[in-house]
Protein backbone atom coordinates (compact mmCIF):
# COMPACT_ATOMS: atom_id res chain seq x y z
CA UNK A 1 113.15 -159.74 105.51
CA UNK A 2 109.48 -161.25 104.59
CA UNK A 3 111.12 -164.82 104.68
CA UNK A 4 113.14 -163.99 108.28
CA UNK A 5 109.79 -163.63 109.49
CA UNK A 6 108.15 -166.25 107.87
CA UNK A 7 111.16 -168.60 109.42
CA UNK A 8 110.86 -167.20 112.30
CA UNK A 9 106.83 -168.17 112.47
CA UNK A 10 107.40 -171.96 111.23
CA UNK A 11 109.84 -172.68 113.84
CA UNK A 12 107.06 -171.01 116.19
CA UNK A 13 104.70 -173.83 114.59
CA UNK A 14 107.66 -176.62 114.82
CA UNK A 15 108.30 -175.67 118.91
CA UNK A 16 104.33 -175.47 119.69
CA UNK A 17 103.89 -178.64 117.69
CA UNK A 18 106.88 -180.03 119.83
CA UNK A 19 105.12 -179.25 122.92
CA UNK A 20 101.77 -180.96 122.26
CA UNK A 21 103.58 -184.11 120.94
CA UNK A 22 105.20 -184.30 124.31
CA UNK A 23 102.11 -183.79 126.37
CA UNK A 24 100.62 -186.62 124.30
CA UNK A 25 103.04 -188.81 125.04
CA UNK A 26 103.16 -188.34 128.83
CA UNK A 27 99.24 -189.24 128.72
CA UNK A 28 98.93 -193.14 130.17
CA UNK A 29 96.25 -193.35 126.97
CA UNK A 30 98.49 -192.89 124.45
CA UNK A 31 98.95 -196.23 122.90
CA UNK A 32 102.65 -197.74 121.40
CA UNK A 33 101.79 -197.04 117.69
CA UNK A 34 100.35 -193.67 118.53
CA UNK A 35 103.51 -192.99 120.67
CA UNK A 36 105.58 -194.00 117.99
CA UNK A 37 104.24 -192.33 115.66
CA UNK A 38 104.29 -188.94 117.56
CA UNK A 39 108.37 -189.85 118.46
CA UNK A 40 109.11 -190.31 114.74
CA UNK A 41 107.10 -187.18 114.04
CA UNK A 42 108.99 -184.88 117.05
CA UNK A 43 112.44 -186.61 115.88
CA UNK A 44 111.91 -184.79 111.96
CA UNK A 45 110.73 -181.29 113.81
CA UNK A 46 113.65 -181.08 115.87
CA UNK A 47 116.26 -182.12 113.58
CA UNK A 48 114.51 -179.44 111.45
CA UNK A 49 114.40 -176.89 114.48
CA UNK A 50 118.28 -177.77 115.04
CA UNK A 51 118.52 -177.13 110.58
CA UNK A 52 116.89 -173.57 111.20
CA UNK A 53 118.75 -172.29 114.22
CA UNK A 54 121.88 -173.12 113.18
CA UNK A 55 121.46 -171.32 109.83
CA UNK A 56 120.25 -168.45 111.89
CA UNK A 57 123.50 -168.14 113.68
CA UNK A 58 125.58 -168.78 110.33
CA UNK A 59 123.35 -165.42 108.96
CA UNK A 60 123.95 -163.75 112.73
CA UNK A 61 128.02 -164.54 111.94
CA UNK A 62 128.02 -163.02 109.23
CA UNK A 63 126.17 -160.10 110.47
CA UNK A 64 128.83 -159.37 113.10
CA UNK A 65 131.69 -159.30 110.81
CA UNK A 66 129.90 -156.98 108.63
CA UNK A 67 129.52 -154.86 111.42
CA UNK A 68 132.88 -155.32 112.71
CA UNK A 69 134.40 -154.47 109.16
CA UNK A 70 132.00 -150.86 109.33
């Protein structure tokens, strides 16, 4: 349960980190190696957003059969 949570706080991190990479890159300032930086950077933390979700639902699956088979 103590590592659901702590999941559950990283992908918090990921989706807040998401959101201030993409108000950086609608600034005018933000320069083309800055901006591709950041793009590289949001790529990795949604693919690894997408990674944790889906092994969310996999656990939430399995859940529901358990439950079903009760």
């Amino acid at each position: 349960m103590a590592e659901e949570i702590n999941q559950e706080f990283q992908i918090e991190e990921a989706f807040q980190r998401l959101e201030e990479i993409t108000a950086r890159l609608e600034e005018p300032a933000a320069g083309l190696a800055e901006s591709m930086r950041l793009y590289e950077e949001g790529v990795k933390l949604a693919e690894a957003c997408r990674m944790n979700l889906e092994d969310v639902e996999k656990e939430l699956q399995i859940l529901s059969v358990k439950e079903d088979e009760a």
